[in-house]
C-alpha atoms as a PDB file:
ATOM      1  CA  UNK A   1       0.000   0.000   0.000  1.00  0.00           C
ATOM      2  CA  UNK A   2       1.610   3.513  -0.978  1.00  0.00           C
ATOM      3  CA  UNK A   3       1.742   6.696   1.494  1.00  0.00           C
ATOM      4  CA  UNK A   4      -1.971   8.465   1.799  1.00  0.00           C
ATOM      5  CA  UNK A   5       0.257  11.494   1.595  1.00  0.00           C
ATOM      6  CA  UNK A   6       2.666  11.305  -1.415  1.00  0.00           C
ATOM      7  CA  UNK A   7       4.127  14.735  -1.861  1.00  0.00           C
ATOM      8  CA  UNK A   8       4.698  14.178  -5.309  1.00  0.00           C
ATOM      9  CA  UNK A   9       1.184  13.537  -5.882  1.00  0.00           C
ATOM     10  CA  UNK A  10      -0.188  15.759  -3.479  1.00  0.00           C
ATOM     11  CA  UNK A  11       2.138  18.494  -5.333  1.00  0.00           C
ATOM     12  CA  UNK A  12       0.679  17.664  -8.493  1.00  0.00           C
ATOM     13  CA  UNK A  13      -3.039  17.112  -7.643  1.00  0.00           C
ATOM     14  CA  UNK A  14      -2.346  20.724  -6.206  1.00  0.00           C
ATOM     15  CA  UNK A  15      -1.467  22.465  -9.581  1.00  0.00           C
ATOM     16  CA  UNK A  16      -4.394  20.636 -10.933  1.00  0.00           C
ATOM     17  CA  UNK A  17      -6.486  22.007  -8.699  1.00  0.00           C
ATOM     18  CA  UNK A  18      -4.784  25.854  -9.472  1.00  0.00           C
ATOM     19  CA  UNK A  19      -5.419  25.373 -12.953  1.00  0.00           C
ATOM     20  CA  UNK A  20      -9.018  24.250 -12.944  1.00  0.00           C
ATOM     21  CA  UNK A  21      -9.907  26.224  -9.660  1.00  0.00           C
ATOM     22  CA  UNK A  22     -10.936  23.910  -7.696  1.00  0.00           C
ATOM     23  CA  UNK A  23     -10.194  22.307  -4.473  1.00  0.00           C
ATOM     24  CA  UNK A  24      -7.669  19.622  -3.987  1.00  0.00           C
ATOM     25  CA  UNK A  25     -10.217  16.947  -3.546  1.00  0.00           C
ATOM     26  CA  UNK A  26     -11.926  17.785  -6.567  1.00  0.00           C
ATOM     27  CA  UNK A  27      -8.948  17.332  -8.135  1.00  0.00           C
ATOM     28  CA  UNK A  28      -7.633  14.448  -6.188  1.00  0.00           C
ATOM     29  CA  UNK A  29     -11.316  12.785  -6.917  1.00  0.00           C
ATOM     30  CA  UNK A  30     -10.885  13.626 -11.154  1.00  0.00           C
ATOM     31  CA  UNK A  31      -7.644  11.410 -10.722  1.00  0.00           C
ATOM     32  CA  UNK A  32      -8.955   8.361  -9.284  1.00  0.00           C
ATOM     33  CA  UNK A  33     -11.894   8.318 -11.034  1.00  0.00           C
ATOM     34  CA  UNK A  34      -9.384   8.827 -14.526  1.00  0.00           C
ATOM     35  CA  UNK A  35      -7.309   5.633 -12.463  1.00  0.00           C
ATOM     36  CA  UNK A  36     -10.290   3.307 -12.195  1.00  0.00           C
ATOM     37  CA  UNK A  37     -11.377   3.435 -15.796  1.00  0.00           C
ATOM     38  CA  UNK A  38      -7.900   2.677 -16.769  1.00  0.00           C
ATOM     39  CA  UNK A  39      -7.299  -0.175 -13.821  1.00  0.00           C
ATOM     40  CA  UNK A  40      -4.250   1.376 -12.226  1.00  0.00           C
ATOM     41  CA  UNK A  41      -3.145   0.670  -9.111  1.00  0.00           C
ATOM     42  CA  UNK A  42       0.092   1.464  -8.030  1.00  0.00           C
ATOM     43  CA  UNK A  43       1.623   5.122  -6.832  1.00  0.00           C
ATOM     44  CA  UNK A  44       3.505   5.133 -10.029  1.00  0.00           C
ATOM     45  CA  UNK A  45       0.735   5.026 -12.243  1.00  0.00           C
ATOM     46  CA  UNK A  46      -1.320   7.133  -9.977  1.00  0.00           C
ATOM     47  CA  UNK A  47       1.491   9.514 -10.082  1.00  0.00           C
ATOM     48  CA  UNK A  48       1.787   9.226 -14.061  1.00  0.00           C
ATOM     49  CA  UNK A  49      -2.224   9.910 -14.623  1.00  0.00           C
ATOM     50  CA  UNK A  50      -1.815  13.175 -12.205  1.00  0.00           C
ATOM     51  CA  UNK A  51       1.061  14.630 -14.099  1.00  0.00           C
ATOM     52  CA  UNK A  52      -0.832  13.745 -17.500  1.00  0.00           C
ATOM     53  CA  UNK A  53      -4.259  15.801 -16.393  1.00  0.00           C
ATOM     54  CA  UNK A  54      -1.980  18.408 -15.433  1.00  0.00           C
ATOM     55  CA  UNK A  55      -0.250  18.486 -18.808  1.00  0.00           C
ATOM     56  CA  UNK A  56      -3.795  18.653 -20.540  1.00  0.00           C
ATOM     57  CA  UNK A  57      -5.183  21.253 -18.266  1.00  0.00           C
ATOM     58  CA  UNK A  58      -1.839  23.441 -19.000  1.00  0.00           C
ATOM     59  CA  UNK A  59      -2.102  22.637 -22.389  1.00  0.00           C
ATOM     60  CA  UNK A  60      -5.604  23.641 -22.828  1.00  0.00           C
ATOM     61  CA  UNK A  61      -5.381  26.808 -20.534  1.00  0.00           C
ATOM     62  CA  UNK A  62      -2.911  27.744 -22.791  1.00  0.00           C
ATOM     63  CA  UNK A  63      -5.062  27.524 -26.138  1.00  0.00           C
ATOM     64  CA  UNK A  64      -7.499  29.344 -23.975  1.00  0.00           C
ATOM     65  CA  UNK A  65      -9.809  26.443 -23.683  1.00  0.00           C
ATOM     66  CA  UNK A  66     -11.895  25.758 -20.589  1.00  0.00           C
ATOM     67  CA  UNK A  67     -10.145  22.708 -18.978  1.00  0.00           C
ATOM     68  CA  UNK A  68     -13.239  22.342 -16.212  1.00  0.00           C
ATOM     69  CA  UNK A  69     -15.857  21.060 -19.131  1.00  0.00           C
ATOM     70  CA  UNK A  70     -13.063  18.684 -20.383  1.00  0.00           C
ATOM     71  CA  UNK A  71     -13.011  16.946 -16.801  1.00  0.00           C
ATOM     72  CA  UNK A  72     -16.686  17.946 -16.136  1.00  0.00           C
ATOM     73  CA  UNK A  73     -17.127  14.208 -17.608  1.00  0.00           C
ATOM     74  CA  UNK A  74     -14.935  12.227 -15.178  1.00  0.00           C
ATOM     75  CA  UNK A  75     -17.006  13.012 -12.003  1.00  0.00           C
ATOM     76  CA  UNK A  76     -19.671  11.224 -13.543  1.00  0.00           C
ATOM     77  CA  UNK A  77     -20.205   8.017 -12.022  1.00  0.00           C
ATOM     78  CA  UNK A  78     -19.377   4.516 -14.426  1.00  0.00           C
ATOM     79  CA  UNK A  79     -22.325   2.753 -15.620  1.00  0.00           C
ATOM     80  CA  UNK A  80     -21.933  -0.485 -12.821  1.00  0.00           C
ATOM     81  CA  UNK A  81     -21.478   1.760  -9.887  1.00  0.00           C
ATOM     82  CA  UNK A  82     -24.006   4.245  -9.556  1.00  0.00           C
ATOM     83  CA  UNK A  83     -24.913   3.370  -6.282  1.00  0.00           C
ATOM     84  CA  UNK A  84     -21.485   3.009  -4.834  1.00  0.00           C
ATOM     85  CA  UNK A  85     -20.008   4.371  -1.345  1.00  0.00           C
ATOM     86  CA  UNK A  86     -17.591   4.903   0.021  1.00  0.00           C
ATOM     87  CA  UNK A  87     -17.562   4.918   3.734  1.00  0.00           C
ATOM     88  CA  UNK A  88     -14.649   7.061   6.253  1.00  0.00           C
END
C-alpha cells in the first residue's frame, strides 16, 4: 500500500487544482476516477495519470480552452457503480 500522503502527488493534484480552480479533492477525486477506468493501481501510475491531467489542463489553458468542461465528464459516475459508497 503507498503513502496516503505522497508529496509528489499531493504536489501535483495541487497544480491541478490551481489550474481548474478547484479544491484539492476535486482534483484528487478527477484522478482516481481517470485511475479506475484505466485499472491502475500502483503510486507510479497514480502519479503518471496526475502529471498527464496536469499536462492537458496546462495545455488547454494555454489555447485558452476551458479545462473544467473537459473533466466535467470524469465526475460522472461509471455505468456499474451508480450506487457506490464509500464509507470514512
Amino acid at each position: 500500500m503507498y503513502p496516503i500522503n505522497d508529496r509528489e502527488y499531493l504536489k501535483t493534484c495541487a497544480e491541478i487544482a490551481s489550474e481548474l480552480s478547484i479544491s484539492l479533492s476535486s482534483a484528487k477525486k478527477k484522478v482516481e476516477i481517470q485511475m479506475s477506468r484505466q485499472a491502475s493501481k500502483t503510486i507510479e501510475e497514480k502519479r503518471k495519470i496526475a502529471q498527464d491531467i496536469l499536462v492537458l489542463c496546462k495545455k488547454e489553458n494555454s489555447k485558452g480552452y476551458a479545462t473544467a468542461q473537459l473533466f466535467d465528464e470524469l465526475m460522472e459516475s461509471l455505468n456499474n457503480e451508480d450506487n457506490f459508497l464509500v464509507e470514512d
